[in-house]
N, C-alpha and C. Protein backbone atom coordinates (compact mmCIF):
# COMPACT_ATOMS: atom_id res chain seq x y z
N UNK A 1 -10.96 17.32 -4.77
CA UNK A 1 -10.37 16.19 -5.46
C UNK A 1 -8.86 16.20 -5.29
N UNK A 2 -8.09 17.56 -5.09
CA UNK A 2 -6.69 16.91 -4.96
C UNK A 2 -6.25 16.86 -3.93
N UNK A 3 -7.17 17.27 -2.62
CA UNK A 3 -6.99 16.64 -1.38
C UNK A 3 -6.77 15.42 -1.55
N UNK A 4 -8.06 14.71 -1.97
CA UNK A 4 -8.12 13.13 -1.83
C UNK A 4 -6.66 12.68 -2.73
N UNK A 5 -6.77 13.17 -3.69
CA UNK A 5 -5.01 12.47 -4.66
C UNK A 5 -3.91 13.16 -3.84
N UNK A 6 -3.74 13.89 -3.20
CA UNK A 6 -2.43 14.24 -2.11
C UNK A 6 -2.60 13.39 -0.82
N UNK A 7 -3.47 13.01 -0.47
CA UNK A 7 -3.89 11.28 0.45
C UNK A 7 -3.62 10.77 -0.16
N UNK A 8 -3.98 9.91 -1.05
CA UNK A 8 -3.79 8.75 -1.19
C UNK A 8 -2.41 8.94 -2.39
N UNK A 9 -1.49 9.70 -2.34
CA UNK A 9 0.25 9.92 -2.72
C UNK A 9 0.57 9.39 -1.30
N UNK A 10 0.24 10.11 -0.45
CA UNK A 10 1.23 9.90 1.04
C UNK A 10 1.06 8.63 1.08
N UNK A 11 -0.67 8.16 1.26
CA UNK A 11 -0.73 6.48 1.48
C UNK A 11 -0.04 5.36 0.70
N UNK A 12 0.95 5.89 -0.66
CA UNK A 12 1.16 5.12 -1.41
C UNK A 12 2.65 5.02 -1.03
N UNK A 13 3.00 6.34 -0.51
CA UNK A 13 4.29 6.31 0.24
C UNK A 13 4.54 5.67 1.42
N UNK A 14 3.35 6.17 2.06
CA UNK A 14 3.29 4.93 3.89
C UNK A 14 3.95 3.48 3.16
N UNK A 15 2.77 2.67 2.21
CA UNK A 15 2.96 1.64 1.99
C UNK A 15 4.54 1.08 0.93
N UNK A 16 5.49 1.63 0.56
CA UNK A 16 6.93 1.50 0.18
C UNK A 16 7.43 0.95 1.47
N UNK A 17 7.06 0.77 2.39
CA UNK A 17 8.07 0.10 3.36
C UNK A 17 7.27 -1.66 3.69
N UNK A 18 7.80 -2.64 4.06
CA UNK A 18 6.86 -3.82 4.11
C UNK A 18 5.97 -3.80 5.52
N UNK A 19 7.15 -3.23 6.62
CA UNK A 19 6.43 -2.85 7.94
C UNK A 19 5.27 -2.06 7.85
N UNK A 20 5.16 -1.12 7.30
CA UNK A 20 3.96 -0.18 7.16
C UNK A 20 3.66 -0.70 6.48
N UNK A 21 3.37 -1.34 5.24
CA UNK A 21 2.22 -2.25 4.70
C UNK A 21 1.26 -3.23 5.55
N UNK A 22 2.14 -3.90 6.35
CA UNK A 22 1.44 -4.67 7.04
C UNK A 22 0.46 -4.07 8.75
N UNK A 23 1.41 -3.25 8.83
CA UNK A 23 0.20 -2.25 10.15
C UNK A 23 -0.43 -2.04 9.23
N UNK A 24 -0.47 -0.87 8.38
CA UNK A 24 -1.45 -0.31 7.95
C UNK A 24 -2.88 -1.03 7.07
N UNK A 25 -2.68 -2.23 6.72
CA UNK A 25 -2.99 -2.88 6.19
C UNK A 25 -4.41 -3.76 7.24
N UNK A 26 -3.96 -3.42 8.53
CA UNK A 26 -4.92 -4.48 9.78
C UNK A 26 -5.87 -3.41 9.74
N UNK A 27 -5.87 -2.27 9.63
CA UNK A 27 -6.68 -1.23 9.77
C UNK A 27 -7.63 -1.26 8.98
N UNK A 28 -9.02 -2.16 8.66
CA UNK A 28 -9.74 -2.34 7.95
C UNK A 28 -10.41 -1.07 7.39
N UNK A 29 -10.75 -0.05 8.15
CA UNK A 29 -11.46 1.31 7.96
C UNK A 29 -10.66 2.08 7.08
N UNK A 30 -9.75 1.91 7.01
CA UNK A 30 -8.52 2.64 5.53
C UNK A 30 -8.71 1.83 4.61
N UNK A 31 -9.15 0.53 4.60
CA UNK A 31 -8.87 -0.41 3.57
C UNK A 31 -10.48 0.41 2.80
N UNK A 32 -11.09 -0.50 3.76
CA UNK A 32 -12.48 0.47 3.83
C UNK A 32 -12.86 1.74 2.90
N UNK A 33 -11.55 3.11 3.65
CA UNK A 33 -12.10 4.18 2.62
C UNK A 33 -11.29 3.88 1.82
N UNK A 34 -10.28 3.45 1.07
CA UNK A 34 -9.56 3.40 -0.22
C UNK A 34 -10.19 2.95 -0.84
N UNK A 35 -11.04 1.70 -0.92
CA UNK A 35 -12.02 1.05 -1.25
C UNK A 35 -13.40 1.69 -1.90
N UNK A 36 -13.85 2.92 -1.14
CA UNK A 36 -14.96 3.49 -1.09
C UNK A 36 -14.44 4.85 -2.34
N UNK A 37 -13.44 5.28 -1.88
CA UNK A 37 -13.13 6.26 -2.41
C UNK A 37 -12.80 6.03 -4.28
N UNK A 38 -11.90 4.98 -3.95
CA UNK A 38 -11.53 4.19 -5.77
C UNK A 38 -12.91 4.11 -6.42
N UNK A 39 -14.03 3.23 -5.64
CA UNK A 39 -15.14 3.09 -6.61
C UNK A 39 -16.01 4.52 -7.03
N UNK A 40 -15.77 4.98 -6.04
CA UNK A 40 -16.82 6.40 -6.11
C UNK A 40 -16.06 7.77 -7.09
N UNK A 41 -14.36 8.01 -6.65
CA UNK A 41 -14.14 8.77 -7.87
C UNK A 41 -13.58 8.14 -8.76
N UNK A 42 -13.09 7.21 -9.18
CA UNK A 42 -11.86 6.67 -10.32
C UNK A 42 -11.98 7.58 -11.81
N UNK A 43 -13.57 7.72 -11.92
CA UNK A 43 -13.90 8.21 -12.86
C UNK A 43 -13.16 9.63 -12.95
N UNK A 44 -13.05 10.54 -11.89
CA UNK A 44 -12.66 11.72 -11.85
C UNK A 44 -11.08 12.34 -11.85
N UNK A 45 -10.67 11.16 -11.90
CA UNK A 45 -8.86 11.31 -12.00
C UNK A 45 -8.32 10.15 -11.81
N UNK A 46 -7.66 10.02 -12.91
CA UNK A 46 -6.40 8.97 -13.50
C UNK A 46 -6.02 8.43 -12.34
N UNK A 47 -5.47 10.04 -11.93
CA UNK A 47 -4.16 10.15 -10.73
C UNK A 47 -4.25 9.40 -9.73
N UNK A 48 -5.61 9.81 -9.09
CA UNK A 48 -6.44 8.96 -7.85
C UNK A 48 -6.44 7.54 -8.31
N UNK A 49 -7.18 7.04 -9.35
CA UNK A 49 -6.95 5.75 -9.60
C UNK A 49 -5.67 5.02 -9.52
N UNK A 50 -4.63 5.62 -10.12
CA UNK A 50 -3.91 4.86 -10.39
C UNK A 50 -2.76 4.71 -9.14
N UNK A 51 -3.21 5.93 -7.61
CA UNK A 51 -2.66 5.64 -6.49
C UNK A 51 -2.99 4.62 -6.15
N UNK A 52 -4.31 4.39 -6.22
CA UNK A 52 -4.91 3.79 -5.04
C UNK A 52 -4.85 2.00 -5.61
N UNK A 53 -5.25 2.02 -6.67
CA UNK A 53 -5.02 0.70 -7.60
C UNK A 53 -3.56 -0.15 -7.15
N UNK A 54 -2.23 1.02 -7.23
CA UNK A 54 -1.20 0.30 -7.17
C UNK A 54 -1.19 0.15 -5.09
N UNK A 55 -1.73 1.12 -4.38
CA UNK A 55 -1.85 0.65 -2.86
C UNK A 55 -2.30 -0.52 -2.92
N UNK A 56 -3.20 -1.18 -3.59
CA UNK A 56 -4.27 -2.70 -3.82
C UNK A 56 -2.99 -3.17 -4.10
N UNK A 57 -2.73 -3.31 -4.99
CA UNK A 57 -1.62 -4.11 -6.10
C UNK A 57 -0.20 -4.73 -5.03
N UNK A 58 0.19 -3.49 -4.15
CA UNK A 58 0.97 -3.80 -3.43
C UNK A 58 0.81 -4.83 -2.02
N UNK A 59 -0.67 -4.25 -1.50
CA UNK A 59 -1.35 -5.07 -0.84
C UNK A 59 -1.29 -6.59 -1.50
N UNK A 60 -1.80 -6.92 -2.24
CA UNK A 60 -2.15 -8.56 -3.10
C UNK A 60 -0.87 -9.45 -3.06
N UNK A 61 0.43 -8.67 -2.84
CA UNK A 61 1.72 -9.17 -2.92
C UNK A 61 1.73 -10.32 -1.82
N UNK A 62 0.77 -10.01 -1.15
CA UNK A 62 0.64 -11.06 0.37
C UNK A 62 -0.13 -11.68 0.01
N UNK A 63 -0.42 -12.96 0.28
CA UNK A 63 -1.32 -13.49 0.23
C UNK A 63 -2.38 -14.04 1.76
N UNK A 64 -2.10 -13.31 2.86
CA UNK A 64 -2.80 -13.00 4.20
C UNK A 64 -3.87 -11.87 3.83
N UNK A 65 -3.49 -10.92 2.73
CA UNK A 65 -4.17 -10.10 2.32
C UNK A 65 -5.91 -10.32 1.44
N UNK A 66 -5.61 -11.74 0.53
CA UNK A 66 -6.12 -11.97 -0.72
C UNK A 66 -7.82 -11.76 -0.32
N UNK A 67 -7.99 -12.16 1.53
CA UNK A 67 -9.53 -12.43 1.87
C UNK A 67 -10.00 -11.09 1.54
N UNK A 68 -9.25 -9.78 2.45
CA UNK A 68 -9.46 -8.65 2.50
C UNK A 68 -10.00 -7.62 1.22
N UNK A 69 -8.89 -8.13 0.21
CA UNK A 69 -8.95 -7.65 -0.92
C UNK A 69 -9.90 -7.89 -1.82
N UNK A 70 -10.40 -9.64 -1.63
CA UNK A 70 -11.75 -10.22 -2.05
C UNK A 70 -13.13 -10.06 -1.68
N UNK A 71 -12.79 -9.88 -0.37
CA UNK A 71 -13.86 -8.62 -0.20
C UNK A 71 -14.82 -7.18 -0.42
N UNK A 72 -13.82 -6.62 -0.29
CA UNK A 72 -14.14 -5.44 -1.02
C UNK A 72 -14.32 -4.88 -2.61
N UNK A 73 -14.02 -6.39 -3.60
CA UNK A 73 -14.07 -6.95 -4.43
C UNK A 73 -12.99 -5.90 -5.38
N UNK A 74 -11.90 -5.33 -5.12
CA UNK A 74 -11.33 -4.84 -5.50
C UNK A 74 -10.98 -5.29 -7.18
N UNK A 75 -10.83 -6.91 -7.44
CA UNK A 75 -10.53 -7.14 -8.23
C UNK A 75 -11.59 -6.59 -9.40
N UNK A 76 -12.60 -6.74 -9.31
CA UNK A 76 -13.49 -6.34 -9.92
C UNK A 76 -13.68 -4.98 -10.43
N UNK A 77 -13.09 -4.28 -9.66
CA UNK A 77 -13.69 -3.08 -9.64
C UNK A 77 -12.25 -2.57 -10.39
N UNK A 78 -11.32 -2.96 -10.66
CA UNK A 78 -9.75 -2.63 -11.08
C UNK A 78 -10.13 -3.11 -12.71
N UNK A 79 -10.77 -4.33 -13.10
CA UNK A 79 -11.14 -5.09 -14.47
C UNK A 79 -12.26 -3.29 -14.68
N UNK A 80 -13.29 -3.04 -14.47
CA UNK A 80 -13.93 -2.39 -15.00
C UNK A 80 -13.39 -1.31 -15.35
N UNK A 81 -12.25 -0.58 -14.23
CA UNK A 81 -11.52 0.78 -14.53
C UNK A 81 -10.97 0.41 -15.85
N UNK A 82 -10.00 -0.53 -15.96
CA UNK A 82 -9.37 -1.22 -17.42
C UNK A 82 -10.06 -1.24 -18.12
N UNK A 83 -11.47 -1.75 -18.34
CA UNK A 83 -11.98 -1.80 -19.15
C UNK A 83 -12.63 -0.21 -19.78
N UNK A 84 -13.16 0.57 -18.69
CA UNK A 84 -13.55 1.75 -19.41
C UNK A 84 -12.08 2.06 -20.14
N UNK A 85 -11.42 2.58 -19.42
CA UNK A 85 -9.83 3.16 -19.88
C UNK A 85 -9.81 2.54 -21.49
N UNK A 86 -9.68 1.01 -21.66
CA UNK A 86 -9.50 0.60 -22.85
C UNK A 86 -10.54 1.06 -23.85
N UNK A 87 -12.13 1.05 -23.52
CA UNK A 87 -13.00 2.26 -24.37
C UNK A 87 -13.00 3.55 -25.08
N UNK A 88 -12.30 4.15 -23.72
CA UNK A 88 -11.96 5.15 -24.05
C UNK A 88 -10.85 5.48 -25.06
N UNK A 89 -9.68 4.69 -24.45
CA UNK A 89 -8.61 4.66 -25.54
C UNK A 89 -9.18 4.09 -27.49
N UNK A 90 -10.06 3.59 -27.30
CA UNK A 90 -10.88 3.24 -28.89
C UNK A 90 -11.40 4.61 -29.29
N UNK A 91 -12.05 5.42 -28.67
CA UNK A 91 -12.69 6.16 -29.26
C UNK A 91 -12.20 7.28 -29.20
N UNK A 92 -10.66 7.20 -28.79
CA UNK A 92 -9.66 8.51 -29.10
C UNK A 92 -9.35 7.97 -30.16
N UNK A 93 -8.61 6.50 -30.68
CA UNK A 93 -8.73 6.60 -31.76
C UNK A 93 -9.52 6.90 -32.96
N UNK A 94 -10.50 6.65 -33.13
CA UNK A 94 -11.70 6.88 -33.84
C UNK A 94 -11.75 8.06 -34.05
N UNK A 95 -11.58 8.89 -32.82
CA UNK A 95 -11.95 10.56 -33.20
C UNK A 95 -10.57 10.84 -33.93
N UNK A 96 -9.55 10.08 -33.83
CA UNK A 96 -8.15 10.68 -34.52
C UNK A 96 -8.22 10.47 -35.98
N UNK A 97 -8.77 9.04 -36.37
CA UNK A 97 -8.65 8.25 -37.39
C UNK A 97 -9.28 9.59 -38.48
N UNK A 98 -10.83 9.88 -37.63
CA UNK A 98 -11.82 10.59 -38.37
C UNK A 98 -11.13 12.26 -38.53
N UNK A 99 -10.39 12.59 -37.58
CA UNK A 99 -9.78 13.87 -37.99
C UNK A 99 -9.01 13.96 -39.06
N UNK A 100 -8.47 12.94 -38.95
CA UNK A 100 -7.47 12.90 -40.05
C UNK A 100 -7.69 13.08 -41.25
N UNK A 101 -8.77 11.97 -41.65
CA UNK A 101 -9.91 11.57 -42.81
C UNK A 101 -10.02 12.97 -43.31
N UNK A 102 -10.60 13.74 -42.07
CA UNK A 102 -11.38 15.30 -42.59
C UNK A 102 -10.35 16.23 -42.53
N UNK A 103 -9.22 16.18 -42.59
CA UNK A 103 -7.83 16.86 -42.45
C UNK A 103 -7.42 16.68 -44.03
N UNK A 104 -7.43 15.34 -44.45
CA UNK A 104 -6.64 14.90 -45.88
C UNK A 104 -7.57 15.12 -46.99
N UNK A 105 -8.92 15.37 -47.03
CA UNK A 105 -10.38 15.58 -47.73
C UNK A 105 -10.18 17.49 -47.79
N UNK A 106 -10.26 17.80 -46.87
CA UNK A 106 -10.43 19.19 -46.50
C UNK A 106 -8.43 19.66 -47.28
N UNK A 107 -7.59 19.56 -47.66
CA UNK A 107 -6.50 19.22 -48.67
C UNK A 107 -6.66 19.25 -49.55
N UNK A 108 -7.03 18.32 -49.80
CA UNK A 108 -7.89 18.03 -51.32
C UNK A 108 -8.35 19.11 -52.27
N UNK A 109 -9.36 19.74 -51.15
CA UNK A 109 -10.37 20.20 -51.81
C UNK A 109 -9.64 22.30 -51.91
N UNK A 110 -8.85 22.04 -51.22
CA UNK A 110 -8.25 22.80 -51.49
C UNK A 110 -7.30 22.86 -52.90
């Protein structure tokens, strides 16, 4: 796994220049594994996600890009990461809310 997140750092660095965005960008088989790779680990690191998400993000800035990107349905698949993420972020609260609860009770009873 931090192979793949030390790839896709460099790839996020390739793409900081507009020239290398746009070569790298014709290369469908990178689009391809970024694509493959985001849906298959996102779950397994932030880090990875949130390279590869902003490589998309930077990509979309074009709009020669938008077919490519609609394809691989990236958009979709970026709404669901958000959406778990925002789940998750609920039920850290919840577990905080409830610690607390049993933090200020457990006080008490002292």
């Amino acid at each position: 796994m931090m192979t793949t997140f030390r790839i896709s750092s460099q790839a996020n660095s390739l793409h900081a220049s507009v020239s290398n965005l746009f070569h790298n960008f014709c290369a469908e088989t990178m689009v391809g594994a970024l694509a493959r790779v985001l849906r298959e680990d996102w779950k397994h690191s932030t880090e990875l996600a949130t390279n590869i998400v902003y490589i998309f993000f930077c990509f979309s800035s074009f709009s020669q890009f938008h077919g490519v990107i609609a394809h691989f349905k990236i958009g979709s698949l970026c709404m669901s990461i958000v959406e778990h993420e925002l789940r998750k972020y609920d039920l850290w609260l919840q577990e905080l809310s409830t610690k607390k609860q049993t933090n200020i009770l457990h006080r008490l009873l002292l």
